[in-house]
Protein backbone atom coordinates (compact mmCIF):
# COMPACT_ATOMS: atom_id res chain seq x y z
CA UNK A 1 -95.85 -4.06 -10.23
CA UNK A 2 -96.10 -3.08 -6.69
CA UNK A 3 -99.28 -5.84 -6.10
CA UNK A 4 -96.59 -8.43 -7.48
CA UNK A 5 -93.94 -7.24 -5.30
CA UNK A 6 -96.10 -7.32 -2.25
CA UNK A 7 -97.59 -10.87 -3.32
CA UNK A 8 -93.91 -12.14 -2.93
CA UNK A 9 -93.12 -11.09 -0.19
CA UNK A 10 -95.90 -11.84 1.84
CA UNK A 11 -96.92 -15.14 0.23
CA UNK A 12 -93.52 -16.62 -0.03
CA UNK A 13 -91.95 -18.85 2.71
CA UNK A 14 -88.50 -17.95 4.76
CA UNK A 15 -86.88 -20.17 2.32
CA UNK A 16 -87.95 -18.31 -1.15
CA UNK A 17 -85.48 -15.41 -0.24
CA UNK A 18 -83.79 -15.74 -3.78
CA UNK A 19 -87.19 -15.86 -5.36
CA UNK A 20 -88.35 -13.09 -3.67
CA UNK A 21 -85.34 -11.11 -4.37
CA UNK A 22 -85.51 -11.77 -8.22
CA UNK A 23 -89.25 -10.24 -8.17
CA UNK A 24 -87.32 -7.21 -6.54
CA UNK A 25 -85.24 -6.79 -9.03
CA UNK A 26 -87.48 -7.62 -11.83
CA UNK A 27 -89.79 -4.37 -10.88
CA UNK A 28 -87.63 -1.26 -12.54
CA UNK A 29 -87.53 1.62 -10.78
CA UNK A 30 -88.33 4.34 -13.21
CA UNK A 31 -85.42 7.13 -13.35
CA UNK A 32 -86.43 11.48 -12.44
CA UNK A 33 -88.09 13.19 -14.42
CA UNK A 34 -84.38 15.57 -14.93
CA UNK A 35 -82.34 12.38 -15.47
CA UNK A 36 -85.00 10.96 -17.80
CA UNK A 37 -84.64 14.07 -20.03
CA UNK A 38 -80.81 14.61 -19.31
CA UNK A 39 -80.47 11.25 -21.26
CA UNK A 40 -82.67 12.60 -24.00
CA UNK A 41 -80.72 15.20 -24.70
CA UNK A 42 -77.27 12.96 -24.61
CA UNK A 43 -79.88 10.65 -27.15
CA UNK A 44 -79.18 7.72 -24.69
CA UNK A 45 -81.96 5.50 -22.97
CA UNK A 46 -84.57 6.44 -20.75
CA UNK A 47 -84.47 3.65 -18.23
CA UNK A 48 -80.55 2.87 -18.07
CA UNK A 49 -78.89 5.17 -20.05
CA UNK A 50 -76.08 3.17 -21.56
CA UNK A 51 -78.07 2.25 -24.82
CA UNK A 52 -78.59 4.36 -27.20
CA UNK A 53 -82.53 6.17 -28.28
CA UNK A 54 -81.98 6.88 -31.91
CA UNK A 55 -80.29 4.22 -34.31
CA UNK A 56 -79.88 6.32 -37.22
CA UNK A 57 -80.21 10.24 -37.94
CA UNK A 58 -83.90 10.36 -36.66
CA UNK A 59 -85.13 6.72 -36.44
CA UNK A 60 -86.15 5.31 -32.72
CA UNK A 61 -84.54 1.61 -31.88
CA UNK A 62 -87.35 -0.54 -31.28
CA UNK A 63 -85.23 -1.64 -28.07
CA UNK A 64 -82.58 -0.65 -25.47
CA UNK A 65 -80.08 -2.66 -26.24
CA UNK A 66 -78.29 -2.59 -22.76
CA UNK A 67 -81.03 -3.09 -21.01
CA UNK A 68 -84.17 -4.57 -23.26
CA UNK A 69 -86.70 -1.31 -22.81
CA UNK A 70 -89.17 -1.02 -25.49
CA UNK A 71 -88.84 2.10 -27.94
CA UNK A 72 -90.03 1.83 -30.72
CA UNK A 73 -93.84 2.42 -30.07
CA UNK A 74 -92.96 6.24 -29.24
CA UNK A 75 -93.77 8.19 -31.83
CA UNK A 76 -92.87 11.82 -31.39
CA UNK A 77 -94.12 13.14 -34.58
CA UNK A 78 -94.06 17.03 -34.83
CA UNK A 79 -92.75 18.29 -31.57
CA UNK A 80 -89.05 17.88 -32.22
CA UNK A 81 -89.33 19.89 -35.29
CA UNK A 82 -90.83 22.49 -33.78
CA UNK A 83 -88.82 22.54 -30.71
CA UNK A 84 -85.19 22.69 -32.80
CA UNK A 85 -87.29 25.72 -34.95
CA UNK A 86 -87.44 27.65 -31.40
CA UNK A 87 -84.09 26.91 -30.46
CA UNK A 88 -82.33 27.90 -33.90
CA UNK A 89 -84.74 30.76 -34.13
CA UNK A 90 -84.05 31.92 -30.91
CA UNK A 91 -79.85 31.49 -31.55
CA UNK A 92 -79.62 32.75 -35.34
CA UNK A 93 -82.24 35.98 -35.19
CA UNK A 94 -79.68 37.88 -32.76
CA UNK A 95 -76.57 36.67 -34.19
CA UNK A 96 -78.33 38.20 -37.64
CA UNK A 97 -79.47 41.43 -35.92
CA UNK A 98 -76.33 42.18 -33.78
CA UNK A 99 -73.65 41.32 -37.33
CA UNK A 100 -76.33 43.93 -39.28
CA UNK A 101 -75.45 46.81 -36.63
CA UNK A 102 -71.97 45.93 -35.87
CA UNK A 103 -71.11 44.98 -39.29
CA UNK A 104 -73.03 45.86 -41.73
CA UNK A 105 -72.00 43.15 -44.50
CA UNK A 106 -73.46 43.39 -47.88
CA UNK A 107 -76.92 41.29 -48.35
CA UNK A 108 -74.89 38.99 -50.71
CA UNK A 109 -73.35 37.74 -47.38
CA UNK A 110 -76.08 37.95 -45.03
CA UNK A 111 -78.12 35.82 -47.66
CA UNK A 112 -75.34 33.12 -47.89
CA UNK A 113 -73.96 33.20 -44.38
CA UNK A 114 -77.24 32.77 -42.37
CA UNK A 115 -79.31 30.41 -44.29
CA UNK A 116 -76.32 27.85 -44.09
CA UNK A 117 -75.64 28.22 -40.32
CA UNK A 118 -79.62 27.95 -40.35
CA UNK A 119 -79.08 24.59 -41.75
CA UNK A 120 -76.12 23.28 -39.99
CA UNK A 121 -77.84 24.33 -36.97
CA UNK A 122 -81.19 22.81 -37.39
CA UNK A 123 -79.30 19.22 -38.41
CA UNK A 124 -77.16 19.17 -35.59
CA UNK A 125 -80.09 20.49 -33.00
CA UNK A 126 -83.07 18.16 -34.26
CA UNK A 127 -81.81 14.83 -33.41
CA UNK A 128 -80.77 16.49 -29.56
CA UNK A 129 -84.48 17.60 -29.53
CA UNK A 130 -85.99 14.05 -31.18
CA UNK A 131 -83.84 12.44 -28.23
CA UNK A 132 -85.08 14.81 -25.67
CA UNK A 133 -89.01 14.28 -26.91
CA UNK A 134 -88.73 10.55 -26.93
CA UNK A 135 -87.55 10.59 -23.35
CA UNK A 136 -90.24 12.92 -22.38
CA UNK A 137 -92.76 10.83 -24.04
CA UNK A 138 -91.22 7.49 -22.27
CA UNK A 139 -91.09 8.66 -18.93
CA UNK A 140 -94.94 10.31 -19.30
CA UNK A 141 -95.91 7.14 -20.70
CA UNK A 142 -97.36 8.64 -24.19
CA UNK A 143 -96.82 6.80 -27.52
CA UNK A 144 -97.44 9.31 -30.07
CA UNK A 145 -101.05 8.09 -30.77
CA UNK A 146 -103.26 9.82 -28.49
CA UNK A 147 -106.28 12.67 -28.97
């Protein structure tokens, strides 16, 4: 991109300004590294954030559809599961430890209580982490497909 840029400019005559300024703007700047996951985590674009990453529960758009990126190549297979395991792991096992010594509720409620927050938690937390993951993967520049 950068070789194209500099070809413009320095090939082009005084009178290709617009053309020269259209090869500016066609290079994208690629956003931080903290805004790039910021918008994972909201589940909105890498490159523009006003489109949105994930088109249904889980599945990656194969395009921005603000502003054109390409998707749907990123496949971020296992590591949003395990990241929303951490997280709800790491949220339920002290809720469940600190209501056993404050509380001490019968195990008929500790063994419906907990598993369902368990649930509710992981569906709302895996598509933030899926989001977060795909971002990640965009602004590294992995696809999913490499050893």
């Amino acid at each position: 991109m950068a070789a194209t840029l500099l070809r413009a400019l320095f090939a082009a005559p005084a009178c290709a300004y617009s053309s020269v300024m259209e090869t500016i703007e066609a290079v994208a700047v690629k956003p931080s590294l903290s805004r790039t996951l910021w918008r994972g985590l909201l589940r909105s674009c890498p490159q523009c954030g006003g489109g949105r990453t994930l088109h249904s529960y889980l599945k990656v758009k194969p395009a921005c559809s603000e502003c054109g990126e390409a998707l749907g190549h990123i496949r971020a297979d296992d590591f949003p599961p395990y990241l929303t395991i951490i997280i709800v792991g790491h949220i339920i096992v002290p809720l469940l430890l600190l209501s056993e010594r404050t509380f001490s509720p019968p195990t008929w409620v500790q063994m419906t209580v907990w598993p369902l927050a368990s649930l509710a938690l992981l569906l709302m937390v895996l598509p933030v982490c899926k989001g977060f993951c795909v971002n990640l993967m965009w602004h590294l520049g992995l696809k999913g497909d490499e050893r």
